[in-house]
Protein backbone atom coordinates (compact mmCIF):
# COMPACT_ATOMS: atom_id res chain seq x y z
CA UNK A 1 6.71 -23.65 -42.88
CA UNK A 2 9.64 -25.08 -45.05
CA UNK A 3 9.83 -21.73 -46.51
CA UNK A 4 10.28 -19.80 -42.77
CA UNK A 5 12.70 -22.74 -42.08
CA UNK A 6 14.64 -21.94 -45.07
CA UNK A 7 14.69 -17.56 -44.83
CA UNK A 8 16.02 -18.60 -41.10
CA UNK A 9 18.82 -20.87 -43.01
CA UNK A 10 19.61 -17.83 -44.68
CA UNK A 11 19.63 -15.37 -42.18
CA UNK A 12 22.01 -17.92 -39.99
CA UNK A 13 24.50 -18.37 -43.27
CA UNK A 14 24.48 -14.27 -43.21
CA UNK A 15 25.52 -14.86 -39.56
CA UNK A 16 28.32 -16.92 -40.34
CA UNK A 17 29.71 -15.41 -43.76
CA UNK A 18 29.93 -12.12 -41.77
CA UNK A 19 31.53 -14.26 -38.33
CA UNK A 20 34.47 -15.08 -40.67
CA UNK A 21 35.40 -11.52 -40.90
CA UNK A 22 35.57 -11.33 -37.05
CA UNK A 23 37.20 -14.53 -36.58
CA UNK A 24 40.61 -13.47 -37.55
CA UNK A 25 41.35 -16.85 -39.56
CA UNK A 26 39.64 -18.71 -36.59
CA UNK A 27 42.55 -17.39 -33.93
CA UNK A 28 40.04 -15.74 -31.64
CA UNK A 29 37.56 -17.97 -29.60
CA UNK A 30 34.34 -16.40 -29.14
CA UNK A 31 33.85 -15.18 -32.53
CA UNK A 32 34.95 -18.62 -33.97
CA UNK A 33 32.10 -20.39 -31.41
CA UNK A 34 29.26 -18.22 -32.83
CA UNK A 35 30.88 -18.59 -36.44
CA UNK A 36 30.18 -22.68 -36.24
CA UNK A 37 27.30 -22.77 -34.23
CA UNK A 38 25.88 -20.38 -36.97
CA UNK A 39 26.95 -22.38 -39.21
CA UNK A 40 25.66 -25.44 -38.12
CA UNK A 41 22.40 -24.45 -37.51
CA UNK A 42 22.07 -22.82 -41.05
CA UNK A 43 23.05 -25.89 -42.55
CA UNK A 44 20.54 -27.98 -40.19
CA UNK A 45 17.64 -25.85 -41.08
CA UNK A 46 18.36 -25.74 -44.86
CA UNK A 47 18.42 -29.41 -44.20
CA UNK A 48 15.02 -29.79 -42.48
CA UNK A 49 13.50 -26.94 -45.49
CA UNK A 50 14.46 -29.56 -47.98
CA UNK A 51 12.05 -32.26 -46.93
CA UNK A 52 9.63 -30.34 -48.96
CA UNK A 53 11.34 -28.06 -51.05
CA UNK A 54 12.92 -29.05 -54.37
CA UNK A 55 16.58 -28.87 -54.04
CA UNK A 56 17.22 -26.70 -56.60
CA UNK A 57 15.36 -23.79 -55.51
CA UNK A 58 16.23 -24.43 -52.03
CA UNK A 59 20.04 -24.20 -52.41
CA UNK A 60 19.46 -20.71 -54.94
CA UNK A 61 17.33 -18.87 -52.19
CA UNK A 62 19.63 -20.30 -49.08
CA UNK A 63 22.39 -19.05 -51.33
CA UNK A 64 20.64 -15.86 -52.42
CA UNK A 65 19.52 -14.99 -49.05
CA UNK A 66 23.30 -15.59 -47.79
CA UNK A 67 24.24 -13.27 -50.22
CA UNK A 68 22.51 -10.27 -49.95
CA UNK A 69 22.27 -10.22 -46.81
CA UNK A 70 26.53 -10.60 -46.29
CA UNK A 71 26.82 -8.12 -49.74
CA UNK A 72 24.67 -5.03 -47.47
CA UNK A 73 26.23 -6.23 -44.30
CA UNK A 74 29.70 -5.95 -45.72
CA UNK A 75 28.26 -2.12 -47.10
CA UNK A 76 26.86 -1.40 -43.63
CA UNK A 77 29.50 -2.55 -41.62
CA UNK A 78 33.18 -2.35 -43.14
CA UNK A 79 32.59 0.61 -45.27
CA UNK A 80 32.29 -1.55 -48.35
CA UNK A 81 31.09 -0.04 -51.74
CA UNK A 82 27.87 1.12 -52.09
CA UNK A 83 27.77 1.90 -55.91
CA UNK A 84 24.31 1.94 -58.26
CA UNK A 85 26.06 -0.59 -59.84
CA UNK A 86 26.66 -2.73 -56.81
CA UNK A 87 23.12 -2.42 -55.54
CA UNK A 88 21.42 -3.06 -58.86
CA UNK A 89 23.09 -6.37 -58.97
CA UNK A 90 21.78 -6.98 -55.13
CA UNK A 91 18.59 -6.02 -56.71
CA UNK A 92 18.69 -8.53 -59.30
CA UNK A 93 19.50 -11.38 -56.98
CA UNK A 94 16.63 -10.32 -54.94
CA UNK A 95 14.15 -10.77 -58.01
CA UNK A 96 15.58 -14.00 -58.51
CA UNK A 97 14.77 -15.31 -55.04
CA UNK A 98 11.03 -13.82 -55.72
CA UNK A 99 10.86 -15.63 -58.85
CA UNK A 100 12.12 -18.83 -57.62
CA UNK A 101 9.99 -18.83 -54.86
CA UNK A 102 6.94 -17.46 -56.60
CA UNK A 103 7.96 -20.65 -59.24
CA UNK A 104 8.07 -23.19 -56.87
C-alpha cells in the first residue's frame, strides 16, 4: 500500500510542478488553488508512504516520479525537446526508480 500511496505522491507533485507553469507567478486564482492543493496532498501522501518506507528511497522515487512525469509533460505540452538524448536520460531515471524499488 505505501508503495500506491507513494506513485500517487508522485503523480500529485507532477500535478503541481506542471500548475506552476499555468500559474503565471501565482497572479491567476484558479490555477494557483489546484497548484497548492496539489501540492499539499503530494506532500501528505509522501508523508503517510514514509511510515513504512525508508526515507531514502522514498524521497528518490517521489522525486523520480515528479520528474519524469513533469520532463514528458513539459515535451507533450509546451513543445519542449524531445531529443534521443533527452529521453535516454528519462530512461535512466526510470531504471533508477525500478531499482530502488526492486532494492527496497
Amino acid at each position: 500500500m505505501a508503495w500506491i500511496l507513494l506513485l500517487a505522491a508522485g503523480l500529485f507533485e507532477v500535478g503541481w510542478a506542471v500548475g506552476l507553469k499555468f500559474t503565471d507567478g501565482f497572479t491567476r486564482l484558479w490555477p494557483s488553488l489546484g497548484t497548492l492543493c496539489s501540492m499539499i496532498v503530494s506532500l501528505g501522501l509522501l508523508g503517510l508512504a514514509l511510515r513504512s518506507l525508508p526515507l531514502g528511497t522514498a524521497y528518490a522515487v517521489w522525486t523520480g516520479v515528479g520528474t519524469v512525469g513533469t520532463a514528458l509533460l513539459g515535451i507533450a505540452l509546451f513543445a519542449e525537446p524531445a531529443t534521443a538524448a533527452r529521453l535516454g536520460c528519462i530512461a535512466l531515471i526510470v531504471a533508477g526508480i525500478a531499482g530502488l524499488k526492486l532494492l527496497a
